[in-house]
PDB file of N, CA and C in Angstrom:
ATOM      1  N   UNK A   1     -20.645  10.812  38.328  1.00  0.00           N
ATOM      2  CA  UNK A   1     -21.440  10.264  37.240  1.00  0.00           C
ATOM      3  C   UNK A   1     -21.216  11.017  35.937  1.00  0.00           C
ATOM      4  N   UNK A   2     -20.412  12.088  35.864  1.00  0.00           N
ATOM      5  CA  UNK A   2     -20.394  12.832  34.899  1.00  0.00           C
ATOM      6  C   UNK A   2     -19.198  12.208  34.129  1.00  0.00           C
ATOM      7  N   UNK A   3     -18.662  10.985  34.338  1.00  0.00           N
ATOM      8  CA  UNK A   3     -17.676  10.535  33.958  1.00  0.00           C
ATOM      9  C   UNK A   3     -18.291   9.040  33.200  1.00  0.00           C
ATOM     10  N   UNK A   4     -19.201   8.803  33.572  1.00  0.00           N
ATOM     11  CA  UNK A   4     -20.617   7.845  32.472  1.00  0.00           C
ATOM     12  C   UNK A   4     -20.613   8.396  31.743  1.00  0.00           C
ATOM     13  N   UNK A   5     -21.262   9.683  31.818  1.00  0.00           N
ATOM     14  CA  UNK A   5     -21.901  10.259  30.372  1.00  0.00           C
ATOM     15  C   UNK A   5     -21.200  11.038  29.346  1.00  0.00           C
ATOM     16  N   UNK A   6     -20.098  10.774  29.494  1.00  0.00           N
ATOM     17  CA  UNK A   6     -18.738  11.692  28.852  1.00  0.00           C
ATOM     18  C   UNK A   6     -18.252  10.405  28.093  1.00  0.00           C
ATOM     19  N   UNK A   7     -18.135   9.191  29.189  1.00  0.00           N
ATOM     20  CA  UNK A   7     -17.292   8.225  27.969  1.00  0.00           C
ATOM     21  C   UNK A   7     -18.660   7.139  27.010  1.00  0.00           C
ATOM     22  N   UNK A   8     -19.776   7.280  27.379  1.00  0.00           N
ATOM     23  CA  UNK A   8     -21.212   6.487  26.497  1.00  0.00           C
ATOM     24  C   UNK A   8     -21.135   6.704  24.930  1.00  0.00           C
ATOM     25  N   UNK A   9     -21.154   7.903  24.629  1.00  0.00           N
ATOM     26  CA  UNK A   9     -21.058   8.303  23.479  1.00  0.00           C
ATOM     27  C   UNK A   9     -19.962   7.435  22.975  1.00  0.00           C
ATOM     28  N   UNK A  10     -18.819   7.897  22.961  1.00  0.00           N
ATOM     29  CA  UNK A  10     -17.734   7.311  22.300  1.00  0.00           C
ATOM     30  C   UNK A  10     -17.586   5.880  22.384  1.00  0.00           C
ATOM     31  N   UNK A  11     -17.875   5.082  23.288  1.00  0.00           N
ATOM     32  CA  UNK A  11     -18.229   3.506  23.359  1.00  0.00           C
ATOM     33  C   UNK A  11     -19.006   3.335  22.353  1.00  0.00           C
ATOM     34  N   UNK A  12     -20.683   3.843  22.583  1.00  0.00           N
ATOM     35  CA  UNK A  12     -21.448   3.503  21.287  1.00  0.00           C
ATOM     36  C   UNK A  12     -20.914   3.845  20.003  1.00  0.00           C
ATOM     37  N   UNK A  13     -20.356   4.824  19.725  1.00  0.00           N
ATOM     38  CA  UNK A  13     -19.577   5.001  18.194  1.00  0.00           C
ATOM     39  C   UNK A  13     -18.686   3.581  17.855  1.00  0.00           C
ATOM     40  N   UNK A  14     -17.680   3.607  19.078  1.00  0.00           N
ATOM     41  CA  UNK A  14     -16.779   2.264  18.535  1.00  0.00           C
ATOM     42  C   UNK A  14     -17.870   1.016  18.163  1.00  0.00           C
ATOM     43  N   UNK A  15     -18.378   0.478  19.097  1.00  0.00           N
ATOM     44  CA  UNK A  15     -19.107  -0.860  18.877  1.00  0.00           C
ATOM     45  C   UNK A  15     -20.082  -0.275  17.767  1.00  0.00           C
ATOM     46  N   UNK A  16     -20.609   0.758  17.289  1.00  0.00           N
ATOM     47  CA  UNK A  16     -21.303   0.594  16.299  1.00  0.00           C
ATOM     48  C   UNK A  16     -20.303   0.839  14.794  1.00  0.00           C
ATOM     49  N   UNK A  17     -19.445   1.498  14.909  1.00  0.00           N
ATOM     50  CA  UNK A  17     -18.072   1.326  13.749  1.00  0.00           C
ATOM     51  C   UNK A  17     -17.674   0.095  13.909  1.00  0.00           C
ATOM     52  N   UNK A  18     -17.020  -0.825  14.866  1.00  0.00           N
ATOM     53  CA  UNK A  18     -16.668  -2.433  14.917  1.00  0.00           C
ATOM     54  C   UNK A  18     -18.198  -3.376  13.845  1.00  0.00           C
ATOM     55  N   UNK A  19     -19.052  -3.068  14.155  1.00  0.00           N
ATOM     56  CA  UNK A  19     -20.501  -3.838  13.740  1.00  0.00           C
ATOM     57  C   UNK A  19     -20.449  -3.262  12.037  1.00  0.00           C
ATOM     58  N   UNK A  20     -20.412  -2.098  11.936  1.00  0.00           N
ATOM     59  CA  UNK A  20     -20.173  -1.697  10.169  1.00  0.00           C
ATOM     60  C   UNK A  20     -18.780  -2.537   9.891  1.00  0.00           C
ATOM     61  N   UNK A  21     -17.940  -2.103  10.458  1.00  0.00           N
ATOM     62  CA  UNK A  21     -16.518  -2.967   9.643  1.00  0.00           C
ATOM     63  C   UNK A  21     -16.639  -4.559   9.272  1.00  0.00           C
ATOM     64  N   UNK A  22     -17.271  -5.143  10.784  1.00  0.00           N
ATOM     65  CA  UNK A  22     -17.235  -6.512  10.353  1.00  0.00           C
ATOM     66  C   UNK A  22     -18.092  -6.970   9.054  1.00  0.00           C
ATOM     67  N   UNK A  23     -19.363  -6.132   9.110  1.00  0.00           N
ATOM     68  CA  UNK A  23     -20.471  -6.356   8.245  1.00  0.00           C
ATOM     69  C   UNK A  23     -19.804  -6.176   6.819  1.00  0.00           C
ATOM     70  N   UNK A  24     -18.971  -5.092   7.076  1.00  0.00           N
ATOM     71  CA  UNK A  24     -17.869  -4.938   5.240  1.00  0.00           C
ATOM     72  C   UNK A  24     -17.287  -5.800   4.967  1.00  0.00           C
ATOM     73  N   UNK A  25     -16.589  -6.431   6.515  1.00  0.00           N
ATOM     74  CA  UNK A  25     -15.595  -7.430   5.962  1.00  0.00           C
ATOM     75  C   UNK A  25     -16.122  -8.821   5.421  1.00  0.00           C
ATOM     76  N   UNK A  26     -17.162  -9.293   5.915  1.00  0.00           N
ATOM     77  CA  UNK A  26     -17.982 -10.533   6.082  1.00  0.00           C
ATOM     78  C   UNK A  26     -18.851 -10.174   4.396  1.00  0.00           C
ATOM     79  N   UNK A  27     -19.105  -9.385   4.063  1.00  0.00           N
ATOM     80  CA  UNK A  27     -19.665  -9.213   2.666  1.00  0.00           C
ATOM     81  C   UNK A  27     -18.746  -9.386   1.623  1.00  0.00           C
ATOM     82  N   UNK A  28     -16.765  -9.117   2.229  1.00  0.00           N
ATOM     83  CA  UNK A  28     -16.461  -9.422   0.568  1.00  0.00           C
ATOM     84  C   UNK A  28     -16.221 -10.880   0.509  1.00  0.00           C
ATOM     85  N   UNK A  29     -15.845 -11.023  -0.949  1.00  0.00           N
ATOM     86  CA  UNK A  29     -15.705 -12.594  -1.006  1.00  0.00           C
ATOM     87  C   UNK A  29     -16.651 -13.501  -1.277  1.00  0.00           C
ATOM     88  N   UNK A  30     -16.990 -15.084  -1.655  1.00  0.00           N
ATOM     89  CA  UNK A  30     -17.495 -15.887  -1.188  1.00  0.00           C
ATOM     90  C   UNK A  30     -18.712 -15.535  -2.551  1.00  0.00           C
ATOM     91  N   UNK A  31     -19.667 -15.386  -2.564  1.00  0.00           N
ATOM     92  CA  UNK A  31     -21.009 -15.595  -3.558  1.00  0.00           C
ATOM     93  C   UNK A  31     -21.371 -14.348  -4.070  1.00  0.00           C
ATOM     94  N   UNK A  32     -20.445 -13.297  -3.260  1.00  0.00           N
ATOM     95  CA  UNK A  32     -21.489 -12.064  -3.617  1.00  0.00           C
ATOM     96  C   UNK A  32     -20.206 -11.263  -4.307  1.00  0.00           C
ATOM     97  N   UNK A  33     -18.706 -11.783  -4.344  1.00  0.00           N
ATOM     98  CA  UNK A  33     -18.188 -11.836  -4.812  1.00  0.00           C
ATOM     99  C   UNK A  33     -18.279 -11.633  -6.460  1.00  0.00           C
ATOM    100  N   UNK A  34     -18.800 -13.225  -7.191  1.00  0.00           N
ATOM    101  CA  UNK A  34     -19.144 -13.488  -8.119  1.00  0.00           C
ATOM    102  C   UNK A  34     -19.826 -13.121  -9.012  1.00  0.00           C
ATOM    103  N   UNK A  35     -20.980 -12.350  -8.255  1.00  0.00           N
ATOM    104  CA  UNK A  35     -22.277 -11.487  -8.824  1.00  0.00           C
ATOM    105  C   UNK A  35     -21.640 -10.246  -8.603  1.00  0.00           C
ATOM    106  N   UNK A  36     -20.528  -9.841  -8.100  1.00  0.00           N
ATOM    107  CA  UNK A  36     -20.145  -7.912  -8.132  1.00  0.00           C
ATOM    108  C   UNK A  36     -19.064  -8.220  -9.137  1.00  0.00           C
ATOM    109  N   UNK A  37     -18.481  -9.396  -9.091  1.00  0.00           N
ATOM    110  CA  UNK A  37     -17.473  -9.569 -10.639  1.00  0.00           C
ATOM    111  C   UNK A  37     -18.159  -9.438 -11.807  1.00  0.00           C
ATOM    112  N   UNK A  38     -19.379 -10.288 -12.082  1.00  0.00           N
ATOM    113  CA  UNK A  38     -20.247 -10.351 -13.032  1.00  0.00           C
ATOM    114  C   UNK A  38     -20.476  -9.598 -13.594  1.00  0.00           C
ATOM    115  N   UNK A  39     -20.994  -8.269 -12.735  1.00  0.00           N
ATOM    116  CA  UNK A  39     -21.787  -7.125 -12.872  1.00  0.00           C
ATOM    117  C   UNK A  39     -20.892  -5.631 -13.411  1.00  0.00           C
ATOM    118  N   UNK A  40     -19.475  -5.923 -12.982  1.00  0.00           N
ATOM    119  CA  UNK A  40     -18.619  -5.081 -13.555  1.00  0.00           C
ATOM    120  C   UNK A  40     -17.937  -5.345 -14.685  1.00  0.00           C
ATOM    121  N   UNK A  41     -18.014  -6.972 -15.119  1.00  0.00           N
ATOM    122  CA  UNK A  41     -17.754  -7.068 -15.872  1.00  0.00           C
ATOM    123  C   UNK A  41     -18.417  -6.518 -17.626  1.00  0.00           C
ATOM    124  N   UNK A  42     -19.862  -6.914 -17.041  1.00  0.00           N
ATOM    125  CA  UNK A  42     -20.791  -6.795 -17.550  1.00  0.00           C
ATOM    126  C   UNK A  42     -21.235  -4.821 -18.232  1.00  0.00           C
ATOM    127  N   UNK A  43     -20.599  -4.422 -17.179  1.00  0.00           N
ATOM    128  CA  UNK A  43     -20.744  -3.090 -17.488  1.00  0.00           C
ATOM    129  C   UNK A  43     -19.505  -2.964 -18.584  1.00  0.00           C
ATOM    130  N   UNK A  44     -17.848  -2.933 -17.980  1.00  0.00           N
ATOM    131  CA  UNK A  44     -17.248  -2.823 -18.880  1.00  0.00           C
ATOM    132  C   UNK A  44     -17.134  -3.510 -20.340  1.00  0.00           C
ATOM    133  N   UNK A  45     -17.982  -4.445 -20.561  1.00  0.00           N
ATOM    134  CA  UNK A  45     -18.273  -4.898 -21.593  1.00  0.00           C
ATOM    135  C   UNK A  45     -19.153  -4.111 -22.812  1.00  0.00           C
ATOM    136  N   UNK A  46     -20.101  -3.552 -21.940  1.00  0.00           N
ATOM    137  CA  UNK A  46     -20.976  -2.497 -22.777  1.00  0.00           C
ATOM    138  C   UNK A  46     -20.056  -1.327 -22.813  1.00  0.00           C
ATOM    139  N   UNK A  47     -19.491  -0.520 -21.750  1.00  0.00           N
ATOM    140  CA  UNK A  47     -18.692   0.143 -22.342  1.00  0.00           C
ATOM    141  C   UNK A  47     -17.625   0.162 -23.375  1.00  0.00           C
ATOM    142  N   UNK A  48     -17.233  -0.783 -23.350  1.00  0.00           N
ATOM    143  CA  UNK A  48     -16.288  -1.344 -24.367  1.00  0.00           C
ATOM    144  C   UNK A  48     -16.693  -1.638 -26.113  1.00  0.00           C
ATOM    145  N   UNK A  49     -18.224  -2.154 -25.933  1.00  0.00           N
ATOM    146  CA  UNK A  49     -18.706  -1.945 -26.789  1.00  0.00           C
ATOM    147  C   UNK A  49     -19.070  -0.962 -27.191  1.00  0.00           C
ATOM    148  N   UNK A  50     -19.756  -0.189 -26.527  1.00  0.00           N
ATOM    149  CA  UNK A  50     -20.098   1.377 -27.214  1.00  0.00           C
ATOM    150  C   UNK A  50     -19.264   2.138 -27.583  1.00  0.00           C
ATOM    151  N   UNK A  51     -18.096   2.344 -27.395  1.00  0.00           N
ATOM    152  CA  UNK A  51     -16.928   2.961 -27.812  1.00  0.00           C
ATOM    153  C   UNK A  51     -16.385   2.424 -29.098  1.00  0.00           C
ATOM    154  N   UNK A  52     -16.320   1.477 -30.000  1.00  0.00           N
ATOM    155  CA  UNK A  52     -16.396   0.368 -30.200  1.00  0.00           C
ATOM    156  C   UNK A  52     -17.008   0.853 -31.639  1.00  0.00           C
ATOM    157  N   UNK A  53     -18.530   1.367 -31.309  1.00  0.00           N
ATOM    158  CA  UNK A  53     -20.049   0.716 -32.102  1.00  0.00           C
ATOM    159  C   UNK A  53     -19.695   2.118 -33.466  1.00  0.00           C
ATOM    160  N   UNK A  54     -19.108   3.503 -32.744  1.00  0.00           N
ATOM    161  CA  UNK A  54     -19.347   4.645 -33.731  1.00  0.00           C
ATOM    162  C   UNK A  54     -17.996   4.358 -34.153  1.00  0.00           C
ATOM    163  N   UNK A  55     -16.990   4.389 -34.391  1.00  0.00           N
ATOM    164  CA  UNK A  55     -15.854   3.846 -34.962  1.00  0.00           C
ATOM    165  C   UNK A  55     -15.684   3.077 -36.271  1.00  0.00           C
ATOM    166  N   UNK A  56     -16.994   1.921 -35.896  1.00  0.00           N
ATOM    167  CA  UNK A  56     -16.690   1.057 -37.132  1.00  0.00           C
ATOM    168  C   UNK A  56     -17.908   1.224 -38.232  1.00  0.00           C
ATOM    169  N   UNK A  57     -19.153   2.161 -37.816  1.00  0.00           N
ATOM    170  CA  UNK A  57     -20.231   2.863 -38.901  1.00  0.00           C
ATOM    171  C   UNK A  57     -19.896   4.175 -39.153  1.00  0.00           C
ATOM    172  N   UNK A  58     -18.725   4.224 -39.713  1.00  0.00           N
ATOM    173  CA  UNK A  58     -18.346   5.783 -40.220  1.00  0.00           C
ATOM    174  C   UNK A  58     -18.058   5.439 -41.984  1.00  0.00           C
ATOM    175  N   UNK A  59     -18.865   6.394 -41.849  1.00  0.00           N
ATOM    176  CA  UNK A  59     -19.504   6.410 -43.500  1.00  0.00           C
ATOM    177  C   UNK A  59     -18.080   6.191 -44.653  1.00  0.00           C
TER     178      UNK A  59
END
């Protein structure tokens, strides 16, 4: 029986690493996609602007 409890551990690691991966893979793409495009876009936009903003009010 000491040969159960030696390989349990490492089973539960895989099937719980398989269950994170799929969950990564199944999140990209598709709707949520659109809203993480959005949202970076959205950032580099303000960055872009702020860099931008002291440049062109110089005395």
């Amino acid at each position: 029986m000491d040969y159960v409890s030696a390989l349990v551990p490492p089973v539960v690691m895989a099937v719980f690493f398989t269950v994170v991966v799929r969950a990564i893979i199944k999140s990209q793409g598709g709707p949520n996609k659109a809203k993480e495009d959005a949202a970076v876009d959205e950032v580099l936009a303000r960055a872009e602007s702020a860099t931008q903003a002291p440049h062109g009010s110089g005395a």
